[in-house]
N, C-alpha and C. Protein backbone atom coordinates (compact mmCIF):
# COMPACT_ATOMS: atom_id res chain seq x y z
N UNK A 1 17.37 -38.94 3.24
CA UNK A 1 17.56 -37.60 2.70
C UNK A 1 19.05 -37.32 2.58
N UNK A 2 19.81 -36.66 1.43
CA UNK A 2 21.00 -36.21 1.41
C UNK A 2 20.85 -35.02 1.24
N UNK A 3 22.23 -34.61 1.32
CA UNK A 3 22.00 -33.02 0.55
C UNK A 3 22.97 -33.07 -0.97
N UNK A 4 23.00 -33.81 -1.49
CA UNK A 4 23.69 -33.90 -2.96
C UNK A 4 23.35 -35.42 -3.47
N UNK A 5 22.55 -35.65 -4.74
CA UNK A 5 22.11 -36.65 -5.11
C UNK A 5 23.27 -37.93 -5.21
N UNK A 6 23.13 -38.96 -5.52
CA UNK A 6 24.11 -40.34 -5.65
C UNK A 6 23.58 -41.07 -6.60
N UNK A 7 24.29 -41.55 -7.30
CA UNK A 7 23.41 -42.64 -8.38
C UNK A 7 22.22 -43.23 -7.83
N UNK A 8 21.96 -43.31 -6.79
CA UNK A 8 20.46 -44.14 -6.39
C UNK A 8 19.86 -43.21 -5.94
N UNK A 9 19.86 -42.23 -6.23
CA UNK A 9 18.69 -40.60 -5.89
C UNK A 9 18.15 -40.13 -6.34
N UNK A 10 16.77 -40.14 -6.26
CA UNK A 10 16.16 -38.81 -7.17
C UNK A 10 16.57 -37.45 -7.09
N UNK A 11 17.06 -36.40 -8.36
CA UNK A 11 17.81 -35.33 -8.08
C UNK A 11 16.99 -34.51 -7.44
N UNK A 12 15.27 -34.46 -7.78
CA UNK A 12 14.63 -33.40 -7.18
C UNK A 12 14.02 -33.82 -5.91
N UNK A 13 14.87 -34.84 -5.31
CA UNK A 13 14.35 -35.28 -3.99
C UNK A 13 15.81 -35.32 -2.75
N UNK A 14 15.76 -34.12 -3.06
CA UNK A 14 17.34 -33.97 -2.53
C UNK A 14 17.33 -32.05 -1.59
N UNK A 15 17.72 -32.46 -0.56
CA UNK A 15 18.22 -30.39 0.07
C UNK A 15 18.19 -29.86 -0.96
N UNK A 16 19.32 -30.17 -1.39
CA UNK A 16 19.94 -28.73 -2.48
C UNK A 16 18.74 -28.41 -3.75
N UNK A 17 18.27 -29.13 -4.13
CA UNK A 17 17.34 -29.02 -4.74
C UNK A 17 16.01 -28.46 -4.76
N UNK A 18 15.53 -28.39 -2.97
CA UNK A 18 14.44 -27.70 -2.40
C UNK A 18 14.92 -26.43 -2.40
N UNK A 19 16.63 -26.18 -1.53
CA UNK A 19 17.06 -25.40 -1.41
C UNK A 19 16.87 -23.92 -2.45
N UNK A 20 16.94 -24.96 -3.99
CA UNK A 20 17.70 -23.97 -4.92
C UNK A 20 16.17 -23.08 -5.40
N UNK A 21 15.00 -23.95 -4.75
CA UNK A 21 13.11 -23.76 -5.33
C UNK A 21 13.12 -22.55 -4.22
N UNK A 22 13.97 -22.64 -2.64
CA UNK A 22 13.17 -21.50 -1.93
C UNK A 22 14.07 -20.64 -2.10
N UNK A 23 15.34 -20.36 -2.65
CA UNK A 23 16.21 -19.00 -3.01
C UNK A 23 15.78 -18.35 -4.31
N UNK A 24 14.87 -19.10 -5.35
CA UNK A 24 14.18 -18.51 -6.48
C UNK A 24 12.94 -17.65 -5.47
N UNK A 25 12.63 -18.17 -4.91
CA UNK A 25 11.21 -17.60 -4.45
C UNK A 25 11.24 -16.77 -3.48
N UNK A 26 12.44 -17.04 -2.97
CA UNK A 26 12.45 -15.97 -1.46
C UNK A 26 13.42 -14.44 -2.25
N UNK A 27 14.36 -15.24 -3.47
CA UNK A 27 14.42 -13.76 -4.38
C UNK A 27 13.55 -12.51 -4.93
N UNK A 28 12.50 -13.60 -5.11
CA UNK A 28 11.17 -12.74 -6.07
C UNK A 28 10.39 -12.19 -4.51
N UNK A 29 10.39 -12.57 -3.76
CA UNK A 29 9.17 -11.97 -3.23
C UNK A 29 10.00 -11.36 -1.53
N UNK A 30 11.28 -11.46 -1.65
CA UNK A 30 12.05 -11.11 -0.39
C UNK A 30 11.74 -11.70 0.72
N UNK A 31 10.71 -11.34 1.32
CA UNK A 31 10.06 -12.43 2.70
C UNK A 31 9.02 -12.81 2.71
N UNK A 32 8.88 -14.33 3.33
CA UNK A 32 7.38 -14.76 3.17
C UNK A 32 7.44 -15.69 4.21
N UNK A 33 5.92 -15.80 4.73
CA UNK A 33 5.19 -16.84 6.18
C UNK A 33 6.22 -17.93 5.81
N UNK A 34 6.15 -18.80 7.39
CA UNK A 34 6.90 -20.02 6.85
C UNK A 34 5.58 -21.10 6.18
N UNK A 35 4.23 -21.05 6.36
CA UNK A 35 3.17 -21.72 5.88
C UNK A 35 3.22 -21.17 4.34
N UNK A 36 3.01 -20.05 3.75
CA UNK A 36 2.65 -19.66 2.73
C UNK A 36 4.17 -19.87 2.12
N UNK A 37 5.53 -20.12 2.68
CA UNK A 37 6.83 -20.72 1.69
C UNK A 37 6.14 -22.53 1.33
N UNK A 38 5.97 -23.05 2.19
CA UNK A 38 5.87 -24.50 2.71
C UNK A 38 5.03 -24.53 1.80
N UNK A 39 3.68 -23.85 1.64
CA UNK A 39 2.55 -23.98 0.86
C UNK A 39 3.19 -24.35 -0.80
N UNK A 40 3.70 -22.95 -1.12
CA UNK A 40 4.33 -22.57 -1.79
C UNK A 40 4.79 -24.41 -2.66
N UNK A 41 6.13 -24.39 -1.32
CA UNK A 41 6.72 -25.96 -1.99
C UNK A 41 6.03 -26.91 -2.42
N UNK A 42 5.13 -27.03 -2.03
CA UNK A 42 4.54 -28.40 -2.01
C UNK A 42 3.93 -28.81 -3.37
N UNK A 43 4.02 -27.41 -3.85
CA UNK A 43 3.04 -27.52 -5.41
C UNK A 43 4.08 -28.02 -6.03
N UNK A 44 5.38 -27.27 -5.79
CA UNK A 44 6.59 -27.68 -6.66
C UNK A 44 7.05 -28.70 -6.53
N UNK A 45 6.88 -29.48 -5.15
CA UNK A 45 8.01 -30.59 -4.76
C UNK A 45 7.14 -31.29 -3.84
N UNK A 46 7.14 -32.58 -4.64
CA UNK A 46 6.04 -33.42 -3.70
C UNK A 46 7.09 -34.04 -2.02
N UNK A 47 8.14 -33.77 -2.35
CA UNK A 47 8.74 -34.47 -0.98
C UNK A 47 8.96 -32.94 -0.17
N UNK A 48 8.62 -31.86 -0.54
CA UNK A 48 8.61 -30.76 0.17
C UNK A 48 8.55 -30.45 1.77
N UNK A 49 7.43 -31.16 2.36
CA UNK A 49 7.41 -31.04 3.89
C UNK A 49 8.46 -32.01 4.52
N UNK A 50 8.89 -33.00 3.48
CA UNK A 50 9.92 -34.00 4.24
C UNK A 50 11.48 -33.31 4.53
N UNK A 51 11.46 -32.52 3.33
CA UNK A 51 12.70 -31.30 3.11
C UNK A 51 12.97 -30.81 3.06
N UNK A 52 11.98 -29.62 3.76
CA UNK A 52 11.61 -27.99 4.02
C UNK A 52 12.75 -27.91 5.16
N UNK A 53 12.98 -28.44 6.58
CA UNK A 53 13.74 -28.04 7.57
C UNK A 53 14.99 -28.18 7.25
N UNK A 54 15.41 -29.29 6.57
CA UNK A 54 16.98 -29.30 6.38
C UNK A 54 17.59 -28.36 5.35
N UNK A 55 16.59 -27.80 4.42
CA UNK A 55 16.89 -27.25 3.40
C UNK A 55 17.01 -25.51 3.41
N UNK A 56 16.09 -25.22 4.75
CA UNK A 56 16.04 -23.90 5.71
C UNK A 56 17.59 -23.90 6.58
N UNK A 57 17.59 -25.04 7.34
CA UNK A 57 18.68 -25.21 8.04
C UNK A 57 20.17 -24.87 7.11
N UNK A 58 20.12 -25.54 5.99
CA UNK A 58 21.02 -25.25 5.01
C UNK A 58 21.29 -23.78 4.42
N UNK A 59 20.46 -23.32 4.26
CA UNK A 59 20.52 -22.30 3.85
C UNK A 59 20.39 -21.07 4.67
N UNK A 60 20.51 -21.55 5.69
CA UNK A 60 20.63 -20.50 6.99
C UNK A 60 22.04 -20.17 7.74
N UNK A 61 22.88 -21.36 7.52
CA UNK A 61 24.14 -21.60 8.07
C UNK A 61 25.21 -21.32 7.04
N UNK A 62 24.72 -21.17 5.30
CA UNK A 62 25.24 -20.04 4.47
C UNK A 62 25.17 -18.76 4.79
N UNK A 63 24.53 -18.41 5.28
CA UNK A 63 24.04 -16.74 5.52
C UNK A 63 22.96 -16.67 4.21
N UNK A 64 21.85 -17.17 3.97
CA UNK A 64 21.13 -16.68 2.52
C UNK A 64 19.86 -16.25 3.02
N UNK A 65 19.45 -16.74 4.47
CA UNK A 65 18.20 -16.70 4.63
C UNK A 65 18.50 -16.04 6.30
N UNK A 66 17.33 -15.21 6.79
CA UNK A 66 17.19 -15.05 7.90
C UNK A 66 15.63 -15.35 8.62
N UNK A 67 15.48 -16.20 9.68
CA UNK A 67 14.43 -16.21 9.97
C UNK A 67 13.44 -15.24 11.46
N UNK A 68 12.62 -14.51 10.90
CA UNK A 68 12.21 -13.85 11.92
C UNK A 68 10.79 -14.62 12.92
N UNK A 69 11.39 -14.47 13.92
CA UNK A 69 10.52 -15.21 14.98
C UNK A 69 9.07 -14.45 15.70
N UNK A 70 9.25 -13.30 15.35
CA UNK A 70 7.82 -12.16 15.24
C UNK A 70 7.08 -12.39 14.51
N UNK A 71 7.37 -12.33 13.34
CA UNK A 71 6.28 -12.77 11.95
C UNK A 71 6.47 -13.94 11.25
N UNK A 72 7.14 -14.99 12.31
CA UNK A 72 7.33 -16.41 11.33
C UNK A 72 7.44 -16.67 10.29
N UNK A 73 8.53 -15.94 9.58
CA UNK A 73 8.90 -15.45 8.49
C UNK A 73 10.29 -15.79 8.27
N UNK A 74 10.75 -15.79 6.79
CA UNK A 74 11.92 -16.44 6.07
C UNK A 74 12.03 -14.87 5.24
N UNK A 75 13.38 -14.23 5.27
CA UNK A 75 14.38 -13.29 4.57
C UNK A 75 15.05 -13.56 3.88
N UNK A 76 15.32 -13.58 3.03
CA UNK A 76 16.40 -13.70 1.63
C UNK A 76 17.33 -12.32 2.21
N UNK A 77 18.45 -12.48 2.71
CA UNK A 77 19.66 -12.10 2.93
C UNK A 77 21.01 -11.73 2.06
N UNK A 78 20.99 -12.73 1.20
CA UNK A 78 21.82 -13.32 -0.54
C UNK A 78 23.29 -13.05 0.20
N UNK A 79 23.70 -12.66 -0.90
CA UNK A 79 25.00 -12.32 -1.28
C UNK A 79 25.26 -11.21 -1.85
């Protein structure tokens, strides 16, 4: 797994790439389960469960996302 593709990478098998599927979605719908995001991915991105944590992790240590531990839930935060 990287987080920026290389000539020997698939681009949509990459962080930034999951990344960029859960900031569309966590835009439109502000917060959602971490099952019903995950769910969500999987339709979009077949390597999804392999790249759901690093791509949360990533986008958590931007400030874009907040995760709440009450309702196991993901926040779109932005910019």
């Amino acid at each position: 797994m990287s987080l920026l593709p290389t000539k020997h990478s698939h681009p949509d098998k990459t962080t930034l790439a999951l990344a960029v599927i859960i900031i569309k979605r966590l835009k439109k719908v502000r917060i959602e389960e971490y099952d019903k995001l995950l769910g969500f991915l999987q339709k979009k991105n077949s390597n999804a469960k392999s790249l759901f944590l690093s791509s949360m992790n990533f986008l958590y240590l931007m400030g874009l996302v907040n995760y709440h531990k009450k309702t196991d839930s993901f926040e779109y935060v932005g910019l």
